[in-house]
C-alpha atoms as a PDB file:
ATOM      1  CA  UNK A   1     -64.037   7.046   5.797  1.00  0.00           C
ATOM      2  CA  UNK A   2     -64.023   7.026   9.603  1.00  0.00           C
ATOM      3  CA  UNK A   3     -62.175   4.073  12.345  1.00  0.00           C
ATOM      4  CA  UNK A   4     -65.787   3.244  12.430  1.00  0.00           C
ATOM      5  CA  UNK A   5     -66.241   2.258   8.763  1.00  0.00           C
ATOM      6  CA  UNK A   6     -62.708   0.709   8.481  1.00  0.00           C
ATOM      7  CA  UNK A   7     -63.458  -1.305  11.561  1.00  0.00           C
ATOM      8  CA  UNK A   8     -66.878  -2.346  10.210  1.00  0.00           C
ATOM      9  CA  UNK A   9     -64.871  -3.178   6.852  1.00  0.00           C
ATOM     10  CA  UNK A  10     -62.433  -5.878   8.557  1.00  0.00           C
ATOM     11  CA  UNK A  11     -65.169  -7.286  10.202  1.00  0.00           C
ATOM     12  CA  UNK A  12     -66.669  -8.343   7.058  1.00  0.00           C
ATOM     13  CA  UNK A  13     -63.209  -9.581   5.909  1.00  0.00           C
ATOM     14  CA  UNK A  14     -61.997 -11.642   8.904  1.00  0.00           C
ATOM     15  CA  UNK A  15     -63.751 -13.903  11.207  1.00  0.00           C
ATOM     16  CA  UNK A  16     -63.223 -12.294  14.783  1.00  0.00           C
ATOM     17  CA  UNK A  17     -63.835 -15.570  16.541  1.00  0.00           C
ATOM     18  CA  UNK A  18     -60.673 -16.521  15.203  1.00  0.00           C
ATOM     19  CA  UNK A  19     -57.125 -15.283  16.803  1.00  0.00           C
ATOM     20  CA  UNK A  20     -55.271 -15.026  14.146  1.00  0.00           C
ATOM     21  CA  UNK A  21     -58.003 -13.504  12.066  1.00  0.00           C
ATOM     22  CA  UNK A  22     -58.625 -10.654  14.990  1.00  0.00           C
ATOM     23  CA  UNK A  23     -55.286 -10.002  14.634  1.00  0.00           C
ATOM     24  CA  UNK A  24     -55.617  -9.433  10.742  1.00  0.00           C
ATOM     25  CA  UNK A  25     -58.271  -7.078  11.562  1.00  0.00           C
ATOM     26  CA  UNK A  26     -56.622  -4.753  13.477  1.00  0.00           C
ATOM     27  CA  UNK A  27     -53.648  -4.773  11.149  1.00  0.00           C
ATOM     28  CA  UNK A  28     -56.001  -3.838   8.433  1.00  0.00           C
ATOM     29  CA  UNK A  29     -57.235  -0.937  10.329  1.00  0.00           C
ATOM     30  CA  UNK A  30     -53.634  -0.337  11.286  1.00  0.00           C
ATOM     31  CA  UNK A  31     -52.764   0.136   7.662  1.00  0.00           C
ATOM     32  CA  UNK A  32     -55.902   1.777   6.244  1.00  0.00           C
ATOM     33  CA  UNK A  33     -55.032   4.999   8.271  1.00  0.00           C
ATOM     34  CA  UNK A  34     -51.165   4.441   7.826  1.00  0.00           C
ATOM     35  CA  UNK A  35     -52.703   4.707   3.405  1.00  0.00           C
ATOM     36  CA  UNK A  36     -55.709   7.163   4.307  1.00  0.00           C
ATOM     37  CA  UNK A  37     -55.409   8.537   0.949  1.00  0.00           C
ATOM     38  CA  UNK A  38     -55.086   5.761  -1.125  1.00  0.00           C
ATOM     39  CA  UNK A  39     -58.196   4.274   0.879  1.00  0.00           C
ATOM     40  CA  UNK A  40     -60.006   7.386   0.052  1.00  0.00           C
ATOM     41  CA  UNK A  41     -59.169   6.808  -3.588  1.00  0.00           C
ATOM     42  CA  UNK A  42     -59.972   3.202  -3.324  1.00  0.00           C
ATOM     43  CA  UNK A  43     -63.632   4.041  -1.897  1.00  0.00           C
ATOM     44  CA  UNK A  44     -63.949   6.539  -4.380  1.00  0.00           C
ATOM     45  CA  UNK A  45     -64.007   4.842  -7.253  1.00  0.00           C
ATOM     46  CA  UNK A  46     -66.195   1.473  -5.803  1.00  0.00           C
ATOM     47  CA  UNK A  47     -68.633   4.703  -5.120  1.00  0.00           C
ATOM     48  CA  UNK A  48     -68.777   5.921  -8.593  1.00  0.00           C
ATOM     49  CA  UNK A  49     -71.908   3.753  -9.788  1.00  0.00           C
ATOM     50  CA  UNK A  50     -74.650   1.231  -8.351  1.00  0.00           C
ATOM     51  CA  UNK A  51     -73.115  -1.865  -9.629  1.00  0.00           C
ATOM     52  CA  UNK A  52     -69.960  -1.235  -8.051  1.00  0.00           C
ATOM     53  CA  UNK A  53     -71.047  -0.338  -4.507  1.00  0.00           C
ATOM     54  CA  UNK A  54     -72.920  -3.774  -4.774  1.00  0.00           C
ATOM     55  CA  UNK A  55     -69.708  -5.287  -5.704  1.00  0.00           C
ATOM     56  CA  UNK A  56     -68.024  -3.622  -3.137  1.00  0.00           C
ATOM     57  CA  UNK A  57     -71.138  -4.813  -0.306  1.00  0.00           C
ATOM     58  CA  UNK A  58     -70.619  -8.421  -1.607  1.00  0.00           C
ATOM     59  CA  UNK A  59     -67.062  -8.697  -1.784  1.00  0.00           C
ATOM     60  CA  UNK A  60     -65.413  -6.094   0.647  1.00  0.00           C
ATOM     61  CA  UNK A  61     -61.979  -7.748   0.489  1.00  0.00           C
ATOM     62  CA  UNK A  62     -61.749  -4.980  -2.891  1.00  0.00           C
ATOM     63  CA  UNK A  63     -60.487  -2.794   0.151  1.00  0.00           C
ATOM     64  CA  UNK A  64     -57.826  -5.286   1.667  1.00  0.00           C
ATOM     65  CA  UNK A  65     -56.194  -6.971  -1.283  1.00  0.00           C
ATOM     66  CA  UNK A  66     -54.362  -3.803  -2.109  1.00  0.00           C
ATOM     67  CA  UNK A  67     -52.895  -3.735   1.156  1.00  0.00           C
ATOM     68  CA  UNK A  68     -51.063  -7.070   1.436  1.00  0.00           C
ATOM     69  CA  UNK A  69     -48.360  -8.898  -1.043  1.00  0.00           C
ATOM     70  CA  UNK A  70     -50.972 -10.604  -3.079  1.00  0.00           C
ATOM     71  CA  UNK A  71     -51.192 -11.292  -6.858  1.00  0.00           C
ATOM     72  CA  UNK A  72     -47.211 -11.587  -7.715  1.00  0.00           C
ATOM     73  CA  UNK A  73     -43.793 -11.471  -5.977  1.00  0.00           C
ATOM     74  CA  UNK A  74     -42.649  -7.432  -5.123  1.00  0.00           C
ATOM     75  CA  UNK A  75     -45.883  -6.089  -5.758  1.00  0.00           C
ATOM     76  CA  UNK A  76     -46.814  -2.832  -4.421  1.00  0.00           C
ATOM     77  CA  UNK A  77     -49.923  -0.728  -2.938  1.00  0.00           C
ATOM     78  CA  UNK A  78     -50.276   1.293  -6.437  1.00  0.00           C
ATOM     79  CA  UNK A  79     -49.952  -1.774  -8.357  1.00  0.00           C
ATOM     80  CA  UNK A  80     -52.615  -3.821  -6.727  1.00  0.00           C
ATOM     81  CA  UNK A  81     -54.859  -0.661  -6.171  1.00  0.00           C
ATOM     82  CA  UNK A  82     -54.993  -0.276 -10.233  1.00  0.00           C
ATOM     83  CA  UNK A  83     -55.231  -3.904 -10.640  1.00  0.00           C
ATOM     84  CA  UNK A  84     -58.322  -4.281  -9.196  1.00  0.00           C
ATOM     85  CA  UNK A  85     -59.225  -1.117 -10.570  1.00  0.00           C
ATOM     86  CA  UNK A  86     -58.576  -1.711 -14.668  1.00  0.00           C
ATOM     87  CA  UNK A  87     -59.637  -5.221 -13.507  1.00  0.00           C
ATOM     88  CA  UNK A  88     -63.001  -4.337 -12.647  1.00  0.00           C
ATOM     89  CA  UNK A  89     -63.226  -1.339 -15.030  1.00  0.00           C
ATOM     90  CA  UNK A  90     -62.778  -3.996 -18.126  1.00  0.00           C
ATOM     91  CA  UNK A  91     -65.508  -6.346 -16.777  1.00  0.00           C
ATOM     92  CA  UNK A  92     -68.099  -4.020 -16.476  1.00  0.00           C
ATOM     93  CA  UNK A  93     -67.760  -2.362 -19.600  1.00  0.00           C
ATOM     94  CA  UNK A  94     -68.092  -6.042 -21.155  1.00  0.00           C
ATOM     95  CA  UNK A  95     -70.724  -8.406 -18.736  1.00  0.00           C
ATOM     96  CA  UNK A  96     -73.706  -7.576 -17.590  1.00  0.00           C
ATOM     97  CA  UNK A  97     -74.093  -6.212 -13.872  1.00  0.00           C
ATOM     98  CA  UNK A  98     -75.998  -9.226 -12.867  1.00  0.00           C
ATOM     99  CA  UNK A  99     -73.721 -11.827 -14.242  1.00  0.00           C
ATOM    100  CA  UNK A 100     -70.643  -9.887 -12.373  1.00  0.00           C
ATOM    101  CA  UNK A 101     -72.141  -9.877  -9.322  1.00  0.00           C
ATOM    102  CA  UNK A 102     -73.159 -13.083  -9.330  1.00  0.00           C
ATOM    103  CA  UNK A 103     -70.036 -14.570 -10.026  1.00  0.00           C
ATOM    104  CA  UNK A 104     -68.881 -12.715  -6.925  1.00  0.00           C
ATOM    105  CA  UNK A 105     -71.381 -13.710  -5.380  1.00  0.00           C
ATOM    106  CA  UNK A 106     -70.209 -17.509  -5.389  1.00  0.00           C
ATOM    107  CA  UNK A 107     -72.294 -18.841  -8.300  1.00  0.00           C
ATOM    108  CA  UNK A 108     -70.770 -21.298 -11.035  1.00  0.00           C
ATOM    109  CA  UNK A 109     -71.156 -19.755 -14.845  1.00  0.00           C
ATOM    110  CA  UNK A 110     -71.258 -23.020 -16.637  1.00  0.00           C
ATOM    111  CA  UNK A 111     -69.088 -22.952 -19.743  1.00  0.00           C
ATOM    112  CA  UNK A 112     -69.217 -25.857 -20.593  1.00  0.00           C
ATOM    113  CA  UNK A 113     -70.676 -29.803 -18.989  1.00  0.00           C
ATOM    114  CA  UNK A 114     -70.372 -33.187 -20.020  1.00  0.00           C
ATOM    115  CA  UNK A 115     -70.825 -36.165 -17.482  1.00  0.00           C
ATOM    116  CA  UNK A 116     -68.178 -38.841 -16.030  1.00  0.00           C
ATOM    117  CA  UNK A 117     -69.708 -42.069 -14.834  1.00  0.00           C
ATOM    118  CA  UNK A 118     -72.695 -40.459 -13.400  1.00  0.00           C
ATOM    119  CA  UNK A 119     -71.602 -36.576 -12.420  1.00  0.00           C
ATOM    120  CA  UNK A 120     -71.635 -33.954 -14.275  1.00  0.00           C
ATOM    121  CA  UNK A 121     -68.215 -32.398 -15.220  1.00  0.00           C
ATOM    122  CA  UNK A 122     -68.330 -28.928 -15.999  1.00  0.00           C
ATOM    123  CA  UNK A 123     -66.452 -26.247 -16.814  1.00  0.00           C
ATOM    124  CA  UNK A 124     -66.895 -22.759 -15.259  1.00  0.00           C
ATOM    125  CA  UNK A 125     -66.244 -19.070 -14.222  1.00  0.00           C
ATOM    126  CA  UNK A 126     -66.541 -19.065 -10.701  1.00  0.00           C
ATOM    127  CA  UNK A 127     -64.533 -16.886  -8.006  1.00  0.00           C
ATOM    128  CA  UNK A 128     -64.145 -17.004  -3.976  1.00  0.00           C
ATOM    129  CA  UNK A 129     -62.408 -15.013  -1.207  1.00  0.00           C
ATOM    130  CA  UNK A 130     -60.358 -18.011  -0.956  1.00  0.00           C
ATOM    131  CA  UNK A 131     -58.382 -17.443  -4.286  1.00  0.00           C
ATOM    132  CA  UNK A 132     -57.559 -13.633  -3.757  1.00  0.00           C
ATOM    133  CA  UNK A 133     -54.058 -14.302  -3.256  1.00  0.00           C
ATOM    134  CA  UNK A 134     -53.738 -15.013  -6.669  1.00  0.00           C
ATOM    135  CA  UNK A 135     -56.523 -13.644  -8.574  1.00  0.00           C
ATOM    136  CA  UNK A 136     -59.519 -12.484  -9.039  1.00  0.00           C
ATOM    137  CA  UNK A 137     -61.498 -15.004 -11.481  1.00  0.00           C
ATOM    138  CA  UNK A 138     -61.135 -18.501 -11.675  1.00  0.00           C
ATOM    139  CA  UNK A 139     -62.288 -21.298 -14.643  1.00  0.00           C
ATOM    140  CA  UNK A 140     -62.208 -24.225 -13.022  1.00  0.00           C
ATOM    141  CA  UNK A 141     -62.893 -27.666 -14.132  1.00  0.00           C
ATOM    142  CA  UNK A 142     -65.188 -29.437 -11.708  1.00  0.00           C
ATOM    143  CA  UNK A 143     -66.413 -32.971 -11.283  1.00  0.00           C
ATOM    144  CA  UNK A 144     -69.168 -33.354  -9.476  1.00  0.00           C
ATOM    145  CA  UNK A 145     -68.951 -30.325  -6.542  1.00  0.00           C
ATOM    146  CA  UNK A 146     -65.128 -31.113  -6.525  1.00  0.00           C
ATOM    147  CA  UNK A 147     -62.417 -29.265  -8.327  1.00  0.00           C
ATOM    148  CA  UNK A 148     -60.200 -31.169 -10.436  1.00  0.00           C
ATOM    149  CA  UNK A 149     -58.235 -27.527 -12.046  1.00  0.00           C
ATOM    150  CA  UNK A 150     -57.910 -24.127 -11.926  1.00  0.00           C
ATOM    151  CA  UNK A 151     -56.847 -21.402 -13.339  1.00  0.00           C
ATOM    152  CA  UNK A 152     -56.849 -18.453 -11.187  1.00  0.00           C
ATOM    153  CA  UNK A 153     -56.234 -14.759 -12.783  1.00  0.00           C
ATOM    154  CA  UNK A 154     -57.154 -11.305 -13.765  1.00  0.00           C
ATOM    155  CA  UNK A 155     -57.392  -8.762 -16.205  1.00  0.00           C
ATOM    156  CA  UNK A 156     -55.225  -5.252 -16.808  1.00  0.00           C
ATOM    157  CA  UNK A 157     -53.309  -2.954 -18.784  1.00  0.00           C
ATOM    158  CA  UNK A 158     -49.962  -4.643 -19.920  1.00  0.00           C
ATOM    159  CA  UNK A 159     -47.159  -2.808 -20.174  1.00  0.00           C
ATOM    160  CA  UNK A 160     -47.844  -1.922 -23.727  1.00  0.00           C
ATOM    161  CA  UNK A 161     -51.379  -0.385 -22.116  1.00  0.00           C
ATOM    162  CA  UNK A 162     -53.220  -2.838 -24.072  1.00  0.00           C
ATOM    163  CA  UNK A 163     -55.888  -5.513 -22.139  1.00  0.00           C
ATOM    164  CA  UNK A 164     -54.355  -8.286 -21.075  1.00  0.00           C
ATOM    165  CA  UNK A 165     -55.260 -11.338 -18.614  1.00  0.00           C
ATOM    166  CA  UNK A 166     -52.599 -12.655 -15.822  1.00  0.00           C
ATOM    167  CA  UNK A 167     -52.331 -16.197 -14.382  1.00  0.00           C
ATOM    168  CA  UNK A 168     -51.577 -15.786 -11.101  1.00  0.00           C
ATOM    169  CA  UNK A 169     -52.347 -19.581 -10.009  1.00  0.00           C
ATOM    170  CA  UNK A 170     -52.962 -22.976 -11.731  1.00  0.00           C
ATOM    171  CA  UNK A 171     -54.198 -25.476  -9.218  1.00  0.00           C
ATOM    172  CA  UNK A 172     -54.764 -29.179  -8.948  1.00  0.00           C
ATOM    173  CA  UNK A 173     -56.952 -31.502  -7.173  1.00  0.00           C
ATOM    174  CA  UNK A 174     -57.008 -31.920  -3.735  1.00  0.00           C
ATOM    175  CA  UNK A 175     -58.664 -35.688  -3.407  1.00  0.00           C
ATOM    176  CA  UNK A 176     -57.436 -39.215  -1.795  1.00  0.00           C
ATOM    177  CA  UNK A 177     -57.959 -40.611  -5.123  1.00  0.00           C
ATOM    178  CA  UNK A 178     -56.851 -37.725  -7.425  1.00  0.00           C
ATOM    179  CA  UNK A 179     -54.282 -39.654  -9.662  1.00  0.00           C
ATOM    180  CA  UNK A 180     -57.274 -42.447 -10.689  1.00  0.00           C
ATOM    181  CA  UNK A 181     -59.533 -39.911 -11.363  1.00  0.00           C
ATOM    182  CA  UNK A 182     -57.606 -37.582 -13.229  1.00  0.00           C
ATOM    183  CA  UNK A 183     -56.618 -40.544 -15.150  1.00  0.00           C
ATOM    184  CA  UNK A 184     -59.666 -41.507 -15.986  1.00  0.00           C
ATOM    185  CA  UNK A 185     -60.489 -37.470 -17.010  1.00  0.00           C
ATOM    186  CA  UNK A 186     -57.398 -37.979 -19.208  1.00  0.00           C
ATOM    187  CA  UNK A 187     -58.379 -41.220 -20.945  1.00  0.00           C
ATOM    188  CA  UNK A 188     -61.805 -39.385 -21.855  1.00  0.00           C
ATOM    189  CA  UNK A 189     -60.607 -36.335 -23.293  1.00  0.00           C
ATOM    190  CA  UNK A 190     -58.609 -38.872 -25.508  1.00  0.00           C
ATOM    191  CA  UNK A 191     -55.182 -38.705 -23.790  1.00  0.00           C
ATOM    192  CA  UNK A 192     -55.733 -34.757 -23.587  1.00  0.00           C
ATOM    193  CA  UNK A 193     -54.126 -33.704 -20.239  1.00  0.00           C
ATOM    194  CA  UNK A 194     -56.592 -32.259 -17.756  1.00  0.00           C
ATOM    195  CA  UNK A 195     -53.882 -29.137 -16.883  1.00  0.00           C
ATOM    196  CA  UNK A 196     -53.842 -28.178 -20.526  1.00  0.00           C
ATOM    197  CA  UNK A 197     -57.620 -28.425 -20.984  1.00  0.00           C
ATOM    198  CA  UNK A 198     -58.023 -26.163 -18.029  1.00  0.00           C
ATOM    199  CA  UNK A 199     -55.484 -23.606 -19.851  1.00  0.00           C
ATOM    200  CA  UNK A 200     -57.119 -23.920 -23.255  1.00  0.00           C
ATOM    201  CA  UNK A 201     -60.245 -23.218 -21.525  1.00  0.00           C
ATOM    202  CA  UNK A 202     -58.822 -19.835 -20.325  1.00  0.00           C
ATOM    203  CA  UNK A 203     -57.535 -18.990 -23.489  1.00  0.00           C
ATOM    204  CA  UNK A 204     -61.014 -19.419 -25.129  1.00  0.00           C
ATOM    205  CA  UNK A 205     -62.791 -17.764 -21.950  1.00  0.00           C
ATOM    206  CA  UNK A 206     -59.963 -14.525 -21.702  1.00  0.00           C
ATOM    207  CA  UNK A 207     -60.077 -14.503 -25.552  1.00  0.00           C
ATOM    208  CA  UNK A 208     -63.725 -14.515 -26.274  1.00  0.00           C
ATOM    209  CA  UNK A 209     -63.817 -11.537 -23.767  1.00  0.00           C
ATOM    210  CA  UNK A 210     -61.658  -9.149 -25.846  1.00  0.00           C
ATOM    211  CA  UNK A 211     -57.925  -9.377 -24.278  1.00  0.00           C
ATOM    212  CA  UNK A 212     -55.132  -9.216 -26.551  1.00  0.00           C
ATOM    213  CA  UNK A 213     -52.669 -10.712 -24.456  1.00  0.00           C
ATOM    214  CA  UNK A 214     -51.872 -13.586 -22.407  1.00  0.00           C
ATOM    215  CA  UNK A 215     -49.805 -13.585 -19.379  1.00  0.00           C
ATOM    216  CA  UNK A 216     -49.073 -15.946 -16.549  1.00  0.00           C
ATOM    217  CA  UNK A 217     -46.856 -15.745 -13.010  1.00  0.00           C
ATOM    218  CA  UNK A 218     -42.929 -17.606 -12.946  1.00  0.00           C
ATOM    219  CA  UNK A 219     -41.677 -19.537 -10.244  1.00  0.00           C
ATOM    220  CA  UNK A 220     -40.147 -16.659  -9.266  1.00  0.00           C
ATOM    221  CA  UNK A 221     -43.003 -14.180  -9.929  1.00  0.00           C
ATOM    222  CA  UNK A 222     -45.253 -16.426  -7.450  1.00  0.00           C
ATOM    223  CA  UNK A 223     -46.332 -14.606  -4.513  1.00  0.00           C
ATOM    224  CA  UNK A 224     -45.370 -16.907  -2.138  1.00  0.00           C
ATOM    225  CA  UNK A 225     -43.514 -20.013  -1.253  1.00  0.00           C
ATOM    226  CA  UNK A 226     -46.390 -22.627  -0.837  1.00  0.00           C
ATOM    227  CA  UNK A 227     -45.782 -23.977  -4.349  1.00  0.00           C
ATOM    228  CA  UNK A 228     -41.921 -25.067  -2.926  1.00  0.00           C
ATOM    229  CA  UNK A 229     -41.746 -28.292  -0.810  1.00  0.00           C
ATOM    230  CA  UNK A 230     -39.579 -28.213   2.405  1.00  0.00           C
ATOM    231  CA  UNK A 231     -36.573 -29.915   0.592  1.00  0.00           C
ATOM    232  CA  UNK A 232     -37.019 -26.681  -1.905  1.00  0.00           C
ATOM    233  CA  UNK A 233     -38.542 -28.778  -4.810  1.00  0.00           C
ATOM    234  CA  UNK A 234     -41.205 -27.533  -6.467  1.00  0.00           C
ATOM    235  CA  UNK A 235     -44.263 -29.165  -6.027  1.00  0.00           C
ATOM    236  CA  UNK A 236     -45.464 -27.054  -9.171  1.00  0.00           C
ATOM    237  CA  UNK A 237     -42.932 -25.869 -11.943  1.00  0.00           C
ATOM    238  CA  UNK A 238     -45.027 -22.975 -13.301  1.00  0.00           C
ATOM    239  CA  UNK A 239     -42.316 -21.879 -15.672  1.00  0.00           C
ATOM    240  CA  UNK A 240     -41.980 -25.329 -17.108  1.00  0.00           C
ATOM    241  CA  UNK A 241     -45.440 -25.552 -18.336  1.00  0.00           C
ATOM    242  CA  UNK A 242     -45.937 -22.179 -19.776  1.00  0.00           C
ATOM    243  CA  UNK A 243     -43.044 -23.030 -21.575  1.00  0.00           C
ATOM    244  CA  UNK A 244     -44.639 -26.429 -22.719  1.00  0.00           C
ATOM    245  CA  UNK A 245     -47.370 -24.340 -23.475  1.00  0.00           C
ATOM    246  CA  UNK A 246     -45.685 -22.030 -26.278  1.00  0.00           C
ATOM    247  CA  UNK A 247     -45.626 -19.465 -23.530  1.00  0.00           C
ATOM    248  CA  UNK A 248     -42.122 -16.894 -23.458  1.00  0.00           C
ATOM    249  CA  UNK A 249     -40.289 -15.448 -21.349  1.00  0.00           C
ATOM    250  CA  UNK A 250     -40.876 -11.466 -20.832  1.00  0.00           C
ATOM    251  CA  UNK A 251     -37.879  -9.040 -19.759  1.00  0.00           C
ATOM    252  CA  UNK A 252     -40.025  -9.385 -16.315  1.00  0.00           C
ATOM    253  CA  UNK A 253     -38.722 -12.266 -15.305  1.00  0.00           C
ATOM    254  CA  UNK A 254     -41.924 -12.536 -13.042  1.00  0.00           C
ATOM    255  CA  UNK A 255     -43.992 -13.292 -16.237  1.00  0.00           C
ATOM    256  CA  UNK A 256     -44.356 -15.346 -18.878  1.00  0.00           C
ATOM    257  CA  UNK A 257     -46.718 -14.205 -21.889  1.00  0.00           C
ATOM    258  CA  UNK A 258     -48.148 -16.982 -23.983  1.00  0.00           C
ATOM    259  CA  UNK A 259     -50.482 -17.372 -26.925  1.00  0.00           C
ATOM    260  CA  UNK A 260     -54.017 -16.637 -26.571  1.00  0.00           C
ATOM    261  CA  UNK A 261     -54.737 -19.762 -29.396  1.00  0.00           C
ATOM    262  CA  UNK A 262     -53.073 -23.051 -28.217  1.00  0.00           C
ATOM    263  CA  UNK A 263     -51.401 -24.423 -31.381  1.00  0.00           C
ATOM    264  CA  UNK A 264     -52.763 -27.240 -32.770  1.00  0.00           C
ATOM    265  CA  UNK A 265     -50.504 -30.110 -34.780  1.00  0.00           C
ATOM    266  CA  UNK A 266     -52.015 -30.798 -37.957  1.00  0.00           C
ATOM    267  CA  UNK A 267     -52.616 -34.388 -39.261  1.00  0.00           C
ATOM    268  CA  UNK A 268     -49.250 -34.876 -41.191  1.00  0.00           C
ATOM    269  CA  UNK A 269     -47.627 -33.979 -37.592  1.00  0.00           C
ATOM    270  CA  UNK A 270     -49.275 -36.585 -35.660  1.00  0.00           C
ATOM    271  CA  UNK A 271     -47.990 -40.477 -35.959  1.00  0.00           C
ATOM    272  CA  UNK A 272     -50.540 -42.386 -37.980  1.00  0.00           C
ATOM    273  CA  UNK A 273     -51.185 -44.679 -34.846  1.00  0.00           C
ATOM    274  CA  UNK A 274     -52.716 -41.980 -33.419  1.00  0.00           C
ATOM    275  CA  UNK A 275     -54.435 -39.691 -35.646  1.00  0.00           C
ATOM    276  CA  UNK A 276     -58.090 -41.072 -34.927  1.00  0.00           C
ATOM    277  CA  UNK A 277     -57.224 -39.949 -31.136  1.00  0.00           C
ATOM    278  CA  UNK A 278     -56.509 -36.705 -32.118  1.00  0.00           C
ATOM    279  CA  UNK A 279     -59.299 -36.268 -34.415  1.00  0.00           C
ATOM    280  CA  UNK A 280     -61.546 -37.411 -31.543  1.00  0.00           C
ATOM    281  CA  UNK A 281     -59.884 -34.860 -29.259  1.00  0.00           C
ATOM    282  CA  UNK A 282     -59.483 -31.859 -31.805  1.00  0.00           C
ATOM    283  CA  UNK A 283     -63.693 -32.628 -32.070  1.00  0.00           C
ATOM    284  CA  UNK A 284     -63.926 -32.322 -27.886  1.00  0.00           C
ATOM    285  CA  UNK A 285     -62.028 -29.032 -28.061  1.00  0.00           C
ATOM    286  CA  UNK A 286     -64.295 -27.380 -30.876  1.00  0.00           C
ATOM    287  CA  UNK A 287     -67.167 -28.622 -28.528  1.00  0.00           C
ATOM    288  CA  UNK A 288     -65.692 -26.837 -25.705  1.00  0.00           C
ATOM    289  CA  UNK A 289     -64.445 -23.594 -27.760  1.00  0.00           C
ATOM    290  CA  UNK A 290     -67.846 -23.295 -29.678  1.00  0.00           C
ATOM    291  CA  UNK A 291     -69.744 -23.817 -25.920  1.00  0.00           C
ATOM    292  CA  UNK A 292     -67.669 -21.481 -24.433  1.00  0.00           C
ATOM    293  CA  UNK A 293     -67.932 -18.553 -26.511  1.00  0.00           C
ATOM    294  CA  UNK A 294     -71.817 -19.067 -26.662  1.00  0.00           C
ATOM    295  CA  UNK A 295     -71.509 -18.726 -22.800  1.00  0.00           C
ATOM    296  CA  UNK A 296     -69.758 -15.360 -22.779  1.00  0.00           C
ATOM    297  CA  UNK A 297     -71.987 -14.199 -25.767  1.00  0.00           C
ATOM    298  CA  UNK A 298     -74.798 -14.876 -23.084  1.00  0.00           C
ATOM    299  CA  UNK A 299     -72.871 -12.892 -20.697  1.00  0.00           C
ATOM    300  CA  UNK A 300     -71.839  -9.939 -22.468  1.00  0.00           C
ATOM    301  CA  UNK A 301     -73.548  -6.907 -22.768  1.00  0.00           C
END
């Protein structure tokens, strides 16, 4: 790798025409010959095969997320180098080249669709440069074009060196009417909250893939500080709702792991006022479970 090709490379990554994105670029430059090495290592292995030069064509930012504090608080180089390593090792060894790509490539992997007074509300696997601060997959609940939720994660080792998938991001609408519509998603998944449909739709998705284990980002794990308000509030309490969630607390105390199978009350748990809404929503999620794992089945080699 020459100045040449690591100039060409941020010029993919950052829009020039933009200030603050010029200055990016040369900072990326700056730091791939302050890590020559590791960028040699890094090119290296997106070199090794056809499917993951193409990767690396499509979505070049492969060579800057190692180099800047993304994924989880005190991260390092080595760490996000072989996270988007095992990351990428894992999905091509289970989805087909042409489904990867294309999800890199910007293009929705429907998991799942109903419709909500006229527009189709889906869930899917979908992925852009946008969310690489946090991730590097994303099932999202849409309505219409529009995001309503997201999970944002990825997939390595654990600790234990068994396969494992990491929230690094849940995310919520971003609409002038977001509470009505929400509520209205709510009231038709039978009083089932939309932020814990979009997590039991990554536990399906990360489980039907092969994972063992399920782990998700603290408060204090978060990379950054855009989830804390200016009076320090949190806007989102991410260790609150993986604890909701079943989800524990690991000797990390930048992680939470929780359950790969969201536990489900049985009848004699559930007030008799309101067993016919649960049977009506317990009926929803085995549509969604049994649609998702026909999806991956499609998209597994």
């Amino acid at each position: 790798m020459s100045v040449e090709s690591f100039t060409s490379l941020g010029k993919k990554i950052y829009n020039m025409s933009n200030p603050r994105e010029a200055r990016r670029c040369a900072v990326f430059v700056a730091r791939c010959w302050l890590n020559y090495g590791r960028m040699k290592k890094i090119d290296a292995f997106y070199q090794q095969n056809e499917m993951r030069r193409e990767l690396a064509e499509i979505y070049p930012f492969v060579y800057e997320q190692p180099q800047r504090a993304f994924f989880y608080n005190k991260s390092n180089f080595a760490e996000r180098m072989r996270l988007l390593q095992e990351h990428f090792t894992f999905l091509e060894q289970k989805i087909r080249p042409e489904v990867l790509l294309d999800i890199y490539r910007e293009n929705d992997q429907i998991l799942w669709e109903n419709e909500h007074e006229g527009e189709p509300l889906r869930l899917v696997i979908y992925y852009e440069p946008g969310q690489r601060k946090e991730g590097l997959l994303s099932v999202i609940l849409r309505l219409g074009e529009k995001p309503l939720y997201q999970m944002i994660f990825w997939i390595q080792k654990d600790p234990q060196g068994e396969w494992a998938a990491y929230i690094g991001a849940m995310q919520g609408p971003n609409m002038d009417n977001a509470k009505d519509v929400i509520k209205k998603i709510t009231k038709q998944c039978h009083a089932y909250r939309t932020k814990n449909l979009i997590l039991h739709a990554t536990q399906e998705v990360v489980r039907n893939l092969g994972v063992k284990h399920l782990y998700a980002v603290t408060n204090y794990g978060y990379y950054a500080n855009n989830h804390v308000r200016m009076d320090r509030k949190l806007k989102t309490d991410f260790s609150e709702f993986w604890q909701e969630s079943g989800g524990t607390a690991c000797g990390d105390e930048r992680f939470y792991e929780l359950p790969l199978v969201e536990y489900r009350k049985t009848m004699d748990e559930v007030p008799t006022r309101k067993r016919a809404v649960y049977r009506r929503r317990f009926a929803l999620l085995d549509e969604i479970d049994q649609s998702i794992a026909e999806a991956i089945r499609k998209m597994r080699i």
